[in-house]
Protein backbone atom coordinates (compact mmCIF):
# COMPACT_ATOMS: atom_id res chain seq x y z
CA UNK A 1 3.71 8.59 -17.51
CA UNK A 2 2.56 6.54 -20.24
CA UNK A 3 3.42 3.17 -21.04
CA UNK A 4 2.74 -0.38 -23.06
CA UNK A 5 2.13 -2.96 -21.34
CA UNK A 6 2.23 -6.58 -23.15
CA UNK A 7 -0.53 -9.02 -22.87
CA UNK A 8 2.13 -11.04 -21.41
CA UNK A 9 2.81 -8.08 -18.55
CA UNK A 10 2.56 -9.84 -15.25
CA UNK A 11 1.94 -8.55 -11.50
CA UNK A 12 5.11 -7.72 -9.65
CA UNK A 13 3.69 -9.20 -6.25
CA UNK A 14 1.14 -12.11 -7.46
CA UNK A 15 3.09 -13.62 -10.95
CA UNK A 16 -0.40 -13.70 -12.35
CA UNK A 17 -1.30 -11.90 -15.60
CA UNK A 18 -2.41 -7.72 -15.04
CA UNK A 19 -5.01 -7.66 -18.41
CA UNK A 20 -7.27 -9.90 -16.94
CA UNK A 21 -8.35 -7.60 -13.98
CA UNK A 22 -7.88 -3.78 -12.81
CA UNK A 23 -3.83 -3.11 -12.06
CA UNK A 24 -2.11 -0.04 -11.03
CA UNK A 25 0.69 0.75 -13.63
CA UNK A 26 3.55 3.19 -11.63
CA UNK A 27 5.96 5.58 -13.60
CA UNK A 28 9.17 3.12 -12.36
CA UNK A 29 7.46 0.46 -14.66
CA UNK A 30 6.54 -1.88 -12.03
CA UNK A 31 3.01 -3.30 -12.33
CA UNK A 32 -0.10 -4.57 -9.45
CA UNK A 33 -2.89 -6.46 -10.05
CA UNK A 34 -5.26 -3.65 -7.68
CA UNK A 35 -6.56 -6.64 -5.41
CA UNK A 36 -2.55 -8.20 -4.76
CA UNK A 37 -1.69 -4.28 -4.04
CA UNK A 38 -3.82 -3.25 -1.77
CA UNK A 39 -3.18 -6.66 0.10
CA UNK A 40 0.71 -5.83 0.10
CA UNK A 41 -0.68 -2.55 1.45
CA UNK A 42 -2.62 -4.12 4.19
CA UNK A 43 0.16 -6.58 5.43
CA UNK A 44 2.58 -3.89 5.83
CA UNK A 45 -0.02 -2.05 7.87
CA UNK A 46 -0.39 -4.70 10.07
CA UNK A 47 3.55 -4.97 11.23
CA UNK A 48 4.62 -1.27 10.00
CA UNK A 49 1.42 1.16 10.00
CA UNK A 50 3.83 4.68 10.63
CA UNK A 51 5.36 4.33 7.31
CA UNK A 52 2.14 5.06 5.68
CA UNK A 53 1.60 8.28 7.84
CA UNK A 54 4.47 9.99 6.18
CA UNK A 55 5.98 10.89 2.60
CA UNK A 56 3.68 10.01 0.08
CA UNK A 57 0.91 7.92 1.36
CA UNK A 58 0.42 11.37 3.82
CA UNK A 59 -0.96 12.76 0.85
CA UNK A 60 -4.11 10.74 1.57
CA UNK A 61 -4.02 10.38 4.98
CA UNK A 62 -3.62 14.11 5.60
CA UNK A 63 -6.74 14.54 3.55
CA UNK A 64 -8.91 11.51 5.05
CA UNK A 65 -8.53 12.03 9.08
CA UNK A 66 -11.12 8.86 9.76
CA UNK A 67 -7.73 7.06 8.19
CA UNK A 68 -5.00 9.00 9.72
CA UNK A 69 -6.83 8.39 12.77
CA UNK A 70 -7.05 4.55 12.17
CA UNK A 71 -3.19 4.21 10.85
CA UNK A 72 -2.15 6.47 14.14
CA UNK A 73 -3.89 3.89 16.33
CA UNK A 74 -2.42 1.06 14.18
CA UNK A 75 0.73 2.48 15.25
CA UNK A 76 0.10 2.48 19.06
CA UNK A 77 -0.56 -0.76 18.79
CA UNK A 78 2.24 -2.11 16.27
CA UNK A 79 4.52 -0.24 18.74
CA UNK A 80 2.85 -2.12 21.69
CA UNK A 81 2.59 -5.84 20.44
CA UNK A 82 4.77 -5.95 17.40
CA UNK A 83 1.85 -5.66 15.29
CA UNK A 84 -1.27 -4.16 14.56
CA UNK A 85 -4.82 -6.30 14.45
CA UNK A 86 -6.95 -5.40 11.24
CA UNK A 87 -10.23 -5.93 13.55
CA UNK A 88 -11.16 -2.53 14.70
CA UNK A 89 -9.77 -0.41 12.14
CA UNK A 90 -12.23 1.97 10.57
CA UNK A 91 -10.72 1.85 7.13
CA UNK A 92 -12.49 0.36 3.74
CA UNK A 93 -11.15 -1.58 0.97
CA UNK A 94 -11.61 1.17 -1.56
CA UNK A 95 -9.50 3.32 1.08
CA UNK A 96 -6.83 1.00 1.40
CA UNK A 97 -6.54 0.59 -2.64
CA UNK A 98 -6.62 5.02 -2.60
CA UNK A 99 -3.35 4.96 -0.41
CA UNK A 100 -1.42 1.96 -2.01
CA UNK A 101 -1.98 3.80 -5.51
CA UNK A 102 0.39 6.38 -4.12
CA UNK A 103 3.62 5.14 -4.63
CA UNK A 104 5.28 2.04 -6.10
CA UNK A 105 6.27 -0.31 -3.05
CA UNK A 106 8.69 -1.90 -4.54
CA UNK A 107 11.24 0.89 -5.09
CA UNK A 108 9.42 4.13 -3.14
CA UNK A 109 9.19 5.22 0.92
CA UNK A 110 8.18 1.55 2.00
CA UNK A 111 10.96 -0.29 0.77
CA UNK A 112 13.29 2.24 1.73
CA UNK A 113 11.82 2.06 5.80
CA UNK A 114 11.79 -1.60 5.24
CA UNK A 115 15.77 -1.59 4.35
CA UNK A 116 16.52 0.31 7.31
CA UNK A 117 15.15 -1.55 10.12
């Protein structure tokens, strides 16, 4: 989908504006700054990890099993402790930006699962 987005346009997580660094623009309209996205990403990880196993963040983790195999131990240990420690997982940046570009979190899968707990 294509859209305009005003020099005005600001991030839907930080507030701050989206021209003056890389963003993600999703066909719902909502816009990221990358860097605030990928730390949404990574914060829901930490306390949900399974959510991004399934629908359409499995798209990449189907594909990349060193991740699959990271967010299934995540999992384990959200399941264990209440939440999942960043420390030993096996997953880069530039990995964590690939599956938060998947799908809007503010109105896809992850708010949905987030709803129904």
């Amino acid at each position: 989908k294509k859209g305009f987005i005003p020099e005005t346009r600001r991030c839907d997580l930080s507030g701050e504006s989206v021209l003056s660094r890389p963003f993600l623009y999703f066909p719902c309209g909502h816009v990221f700054l990358s860097e605030a996205l990928t730390d949404h990403i990574i914060q829901h990880a930490r306390c949900r990890p399974q959510t991004l196993l399934n629908g359409p963040y499995a798209e990449v983790t189907r594909r990349e099993a060193k991740v699959r195999h990271s967010l299934e131990e995540m999992t384990k240990e959200a399941e264990q402790k209440g939440s999942a420690s960043l420390a030993l997982v096996n997953i880069t940046r530039k990995e964590w930006t690939k599956i938060a570009s998947n799908e809007c979190p503010l109105c896809g899968s992850m708010m949905i699962a987030t709803c129904h707990e």
